[in-house]
Protein backbone atom coordinates (compact mmCIF):
# COMPACT_ATOMS: atom_id res chain seq x y z
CA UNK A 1 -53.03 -43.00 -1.29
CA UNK A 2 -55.10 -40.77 0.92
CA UNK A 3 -52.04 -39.56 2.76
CA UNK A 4 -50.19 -38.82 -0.03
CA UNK A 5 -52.68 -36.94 -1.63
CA UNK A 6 -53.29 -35.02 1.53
CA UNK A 7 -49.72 -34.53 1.88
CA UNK A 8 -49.11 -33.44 -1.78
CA UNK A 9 -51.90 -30.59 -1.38
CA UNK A 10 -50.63 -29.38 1.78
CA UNK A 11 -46.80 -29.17 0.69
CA UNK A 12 -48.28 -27.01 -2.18
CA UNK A 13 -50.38 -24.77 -0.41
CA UNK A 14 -47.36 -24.56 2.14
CA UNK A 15 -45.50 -23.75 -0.47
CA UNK A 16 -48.15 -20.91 -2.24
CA UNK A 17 -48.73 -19.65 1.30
CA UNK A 18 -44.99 -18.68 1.92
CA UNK A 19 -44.51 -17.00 -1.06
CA UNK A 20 -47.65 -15.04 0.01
CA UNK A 21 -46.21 -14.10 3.58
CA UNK A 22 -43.23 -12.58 1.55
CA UNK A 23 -45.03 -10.81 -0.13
CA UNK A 24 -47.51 -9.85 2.32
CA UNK A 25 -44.55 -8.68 4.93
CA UNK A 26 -42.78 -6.79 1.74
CA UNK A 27 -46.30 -4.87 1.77
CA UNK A 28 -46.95 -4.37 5.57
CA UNK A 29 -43.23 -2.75 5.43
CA UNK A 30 -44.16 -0.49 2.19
CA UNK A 31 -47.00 0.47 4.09
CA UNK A 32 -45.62 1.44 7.28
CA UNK A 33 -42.88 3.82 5.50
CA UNK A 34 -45.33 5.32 3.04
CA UNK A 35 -48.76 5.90 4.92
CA UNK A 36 -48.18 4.36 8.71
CA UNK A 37 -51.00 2.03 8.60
CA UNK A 38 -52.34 -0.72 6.66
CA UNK A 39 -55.10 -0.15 4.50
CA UNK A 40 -58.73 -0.61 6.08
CA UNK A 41 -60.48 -2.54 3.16
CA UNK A 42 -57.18 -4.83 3.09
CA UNK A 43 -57.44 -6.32 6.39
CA UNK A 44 -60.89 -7.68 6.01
CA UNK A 45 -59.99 -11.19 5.48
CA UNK A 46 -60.04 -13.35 8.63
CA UNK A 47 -60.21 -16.75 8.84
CA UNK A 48 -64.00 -17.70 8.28
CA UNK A 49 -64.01 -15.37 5.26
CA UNK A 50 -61.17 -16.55 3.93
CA UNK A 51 -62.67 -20.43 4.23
CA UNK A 52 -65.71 -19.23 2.16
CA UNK A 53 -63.69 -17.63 -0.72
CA UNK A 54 -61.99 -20.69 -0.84
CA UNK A 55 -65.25 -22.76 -1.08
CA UNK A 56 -66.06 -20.52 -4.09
CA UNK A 57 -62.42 -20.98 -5.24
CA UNK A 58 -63.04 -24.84 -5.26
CA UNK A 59 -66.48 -24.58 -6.59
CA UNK A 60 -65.51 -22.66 -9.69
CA UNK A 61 -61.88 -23.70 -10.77
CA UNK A 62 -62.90 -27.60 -10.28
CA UNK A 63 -60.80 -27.97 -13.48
CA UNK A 64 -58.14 -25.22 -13.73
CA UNK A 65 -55.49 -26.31 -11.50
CA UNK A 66 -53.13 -23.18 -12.37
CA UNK A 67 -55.62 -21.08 -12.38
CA UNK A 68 -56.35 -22.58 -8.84
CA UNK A 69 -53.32 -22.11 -7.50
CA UNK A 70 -53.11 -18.37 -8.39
CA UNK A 71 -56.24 -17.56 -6.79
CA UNK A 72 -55.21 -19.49 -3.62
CA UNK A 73 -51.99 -16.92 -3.57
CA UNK A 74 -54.10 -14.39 -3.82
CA UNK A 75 -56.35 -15.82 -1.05
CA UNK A 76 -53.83 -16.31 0.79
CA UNK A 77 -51.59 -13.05 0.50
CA UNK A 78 -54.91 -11.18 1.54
CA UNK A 79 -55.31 -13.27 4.64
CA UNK A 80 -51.78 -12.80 5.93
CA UNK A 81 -51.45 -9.53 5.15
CA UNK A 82 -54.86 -9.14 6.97
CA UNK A 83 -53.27 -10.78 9.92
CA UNK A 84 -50.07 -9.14 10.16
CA UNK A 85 -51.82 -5.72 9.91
CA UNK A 86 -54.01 -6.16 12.26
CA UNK A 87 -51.39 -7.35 14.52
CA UNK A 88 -49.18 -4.63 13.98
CA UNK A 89 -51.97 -1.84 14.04
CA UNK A 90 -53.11 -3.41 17.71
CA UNK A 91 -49.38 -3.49 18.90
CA UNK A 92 -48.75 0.33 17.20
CA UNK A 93 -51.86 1.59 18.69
CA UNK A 94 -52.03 0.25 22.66
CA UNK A 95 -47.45 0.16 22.94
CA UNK A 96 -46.56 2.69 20.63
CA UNK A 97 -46.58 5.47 23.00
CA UNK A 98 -44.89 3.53 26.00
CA UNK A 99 -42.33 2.70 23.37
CA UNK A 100 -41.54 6.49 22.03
CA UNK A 101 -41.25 7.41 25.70
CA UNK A 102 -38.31 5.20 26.18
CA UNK A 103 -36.19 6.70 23.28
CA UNK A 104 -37.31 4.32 20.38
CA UNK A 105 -37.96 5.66 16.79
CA UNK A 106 -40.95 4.40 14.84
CA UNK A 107 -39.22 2.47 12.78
CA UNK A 108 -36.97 0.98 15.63
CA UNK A 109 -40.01 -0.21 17.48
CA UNK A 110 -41.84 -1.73 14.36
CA UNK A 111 -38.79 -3.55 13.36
CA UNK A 112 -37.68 -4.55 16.77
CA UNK A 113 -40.80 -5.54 18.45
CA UNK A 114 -43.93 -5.57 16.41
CA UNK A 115 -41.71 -8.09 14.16
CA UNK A 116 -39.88 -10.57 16.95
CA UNK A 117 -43.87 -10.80 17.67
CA UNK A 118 -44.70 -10.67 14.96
CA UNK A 119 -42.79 -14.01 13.74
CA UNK A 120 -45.17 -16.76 15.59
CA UNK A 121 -48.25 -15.30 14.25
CA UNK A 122 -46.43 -15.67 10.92
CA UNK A 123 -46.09 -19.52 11.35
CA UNK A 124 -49.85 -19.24 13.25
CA UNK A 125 -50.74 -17.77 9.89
CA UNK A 126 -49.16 -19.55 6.78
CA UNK A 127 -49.96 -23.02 8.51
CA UNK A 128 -53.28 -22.37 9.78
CA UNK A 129 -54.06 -21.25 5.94
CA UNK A 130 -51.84 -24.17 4.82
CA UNK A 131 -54.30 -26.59 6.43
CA UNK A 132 -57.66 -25.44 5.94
CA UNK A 133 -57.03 -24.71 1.92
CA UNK A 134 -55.74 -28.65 2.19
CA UNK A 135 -59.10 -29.85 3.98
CA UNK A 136 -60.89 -27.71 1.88
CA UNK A 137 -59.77 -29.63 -1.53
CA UNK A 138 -60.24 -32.81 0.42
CA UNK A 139 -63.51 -32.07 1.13
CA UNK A 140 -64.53 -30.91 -2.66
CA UNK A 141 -62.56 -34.02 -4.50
CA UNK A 142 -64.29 -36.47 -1.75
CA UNK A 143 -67.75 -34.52 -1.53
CA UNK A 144 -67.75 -34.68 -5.38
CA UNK A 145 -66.95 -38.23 -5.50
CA UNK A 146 -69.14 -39.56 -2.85
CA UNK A 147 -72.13 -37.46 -3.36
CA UNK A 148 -72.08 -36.37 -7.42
CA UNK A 149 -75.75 -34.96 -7.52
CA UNK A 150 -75.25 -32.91 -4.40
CA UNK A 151 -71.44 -31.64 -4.33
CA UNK A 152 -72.74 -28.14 -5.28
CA UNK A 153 -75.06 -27.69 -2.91
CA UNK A 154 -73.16 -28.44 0.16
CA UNK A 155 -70.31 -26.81 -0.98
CA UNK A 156 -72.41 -23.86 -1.38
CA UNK A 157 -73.90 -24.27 1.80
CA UNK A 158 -70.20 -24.33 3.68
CA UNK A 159 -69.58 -20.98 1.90
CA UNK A 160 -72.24 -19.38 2.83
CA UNK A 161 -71.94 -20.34 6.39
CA UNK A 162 -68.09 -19.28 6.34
CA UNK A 163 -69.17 -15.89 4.82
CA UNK A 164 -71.67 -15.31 7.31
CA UNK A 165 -69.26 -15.44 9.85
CA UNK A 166 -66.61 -14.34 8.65
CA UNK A 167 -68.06 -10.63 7.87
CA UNK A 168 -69.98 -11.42 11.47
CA UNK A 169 -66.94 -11.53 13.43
CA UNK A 170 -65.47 -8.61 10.83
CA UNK A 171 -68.17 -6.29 12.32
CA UNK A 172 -67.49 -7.36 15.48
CA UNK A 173 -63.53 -7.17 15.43
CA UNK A 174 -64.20 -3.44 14.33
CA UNK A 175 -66.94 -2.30 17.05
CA UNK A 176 -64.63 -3.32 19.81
CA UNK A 177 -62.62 -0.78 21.57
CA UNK A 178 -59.14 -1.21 20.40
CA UNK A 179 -57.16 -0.86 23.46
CA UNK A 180 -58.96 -3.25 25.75
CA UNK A 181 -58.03 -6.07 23.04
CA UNK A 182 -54.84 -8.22 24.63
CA UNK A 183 -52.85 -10.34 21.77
C-alpha cells in the first residue's frame, strides 16, 4: 500500500517535472537568442527554497489536488529553469571566451557544449525534484495522520527552515566570485 502510494506520487511528479524541463529548456533557448542571459530574479530557486514552497504548497492545497498539481509545475519549471541557467551562465561566463577563440559561434557553443552538459544536470534536476515533492506529500498525508493536532505546526516549521536556507545559500551562491566556481 505504502509503496504504491509512494510510487503513484512519484510517477506523477515525474511526470509534472518533465513537462516542466520542456518548458524550462524552450525558455533558457528563448532567452539566450533574445537577451543572452537568463533573467536574475528567475534563477532564485534552488533546492532548499524550492522544498519550502512546496511545504506551503502542501500546507495550503491539502484538498485541491488539480490545483496541486499546477502549482507543483510551476514549482518545478522555476527550479529547473533556475538550474539550467545557472549552469549555462557559469559555463558562458568562465569557457565562453576559450570557446570563441577556437572559431565557435555563440550559438554553436551553447548548443554544442553547454547542452551535451547540460543533459545530466537535466536528469540531476527533474529527479532530484521528482523525489523530494514525493517525500514531501508523504510526509504531509503521514504527519497529518499520525499527529492531527500538530500537522500544521511542523509543517510550518520544515518551511521555514527550508526558506531560511534556501535564500541563505541564494546570498551566498551570488557573493562568490563566479569564475573560481568549478561544475
Amino acid at each position: 500500500m505504502l509503496i504504491s502510494e509512494t510510487l503513484r506520487i512519484f510517477f506523477s511528479t515525474l511526470l509534472i517535472a518533465g513537462l516542466a524541463t520542456v518548458l524550462s529548456v524552450a525558455s533558457i533557448f528563448a532567452f539566450q537568442r533574445q537577451i543572452k542571459k537568463a533573467n536574475f530574479l528567475l534563477l532564485f530557486m534552488n533546492v532548499a527554497f524550492a522544498s519550502g514552497v512546496l511545504f506551503l504548497c502542501n500546507i495550503v492545497f491539502v484538498r485541491e489536488n488539480r490545483l496541486h498539481n499546477v502549482i507543483l509545475f510551476l514549482i518545478s519549471y522555476l527550479y529547473i529553469y533556475g538550474s539550467l541557467g545557472r549552469h549555462t551562465s557559469r559555463y558562458d561566463d568562465t569557457f565562453r571566451m576559450l570557446f570563441l577563440s577556437m572559431g565557435y559561434t555563440r550559438q554553436e557553443f551553447f548548443k554544442n557544449y553547454l547542452l551535451l552538459q547540460g543533459k545530466w544536470k537535466l536528469v540531476d534536476c527533474v529527479f532530484t525534484f521528482s523525489a523530494i515533492a514525493t517525500a514531501i506529500k508523504l510526509m504531509s498525508v503521514h504527519f497529518k495522520y499520525f499527529y492531527p493536532g500538530e500537522w500544521l505546526q511542523i509543517m510550518l516549521l520544515f518551511m521555514v527552515i527550508c526558506m531560511v536556507v534556501g535564500i541563505s545559500r541564494w546570498f551566498g551562491d551570488n557573493s562568490v566570485n563566479k569564475l573560481s566556481k568549478e561544475e
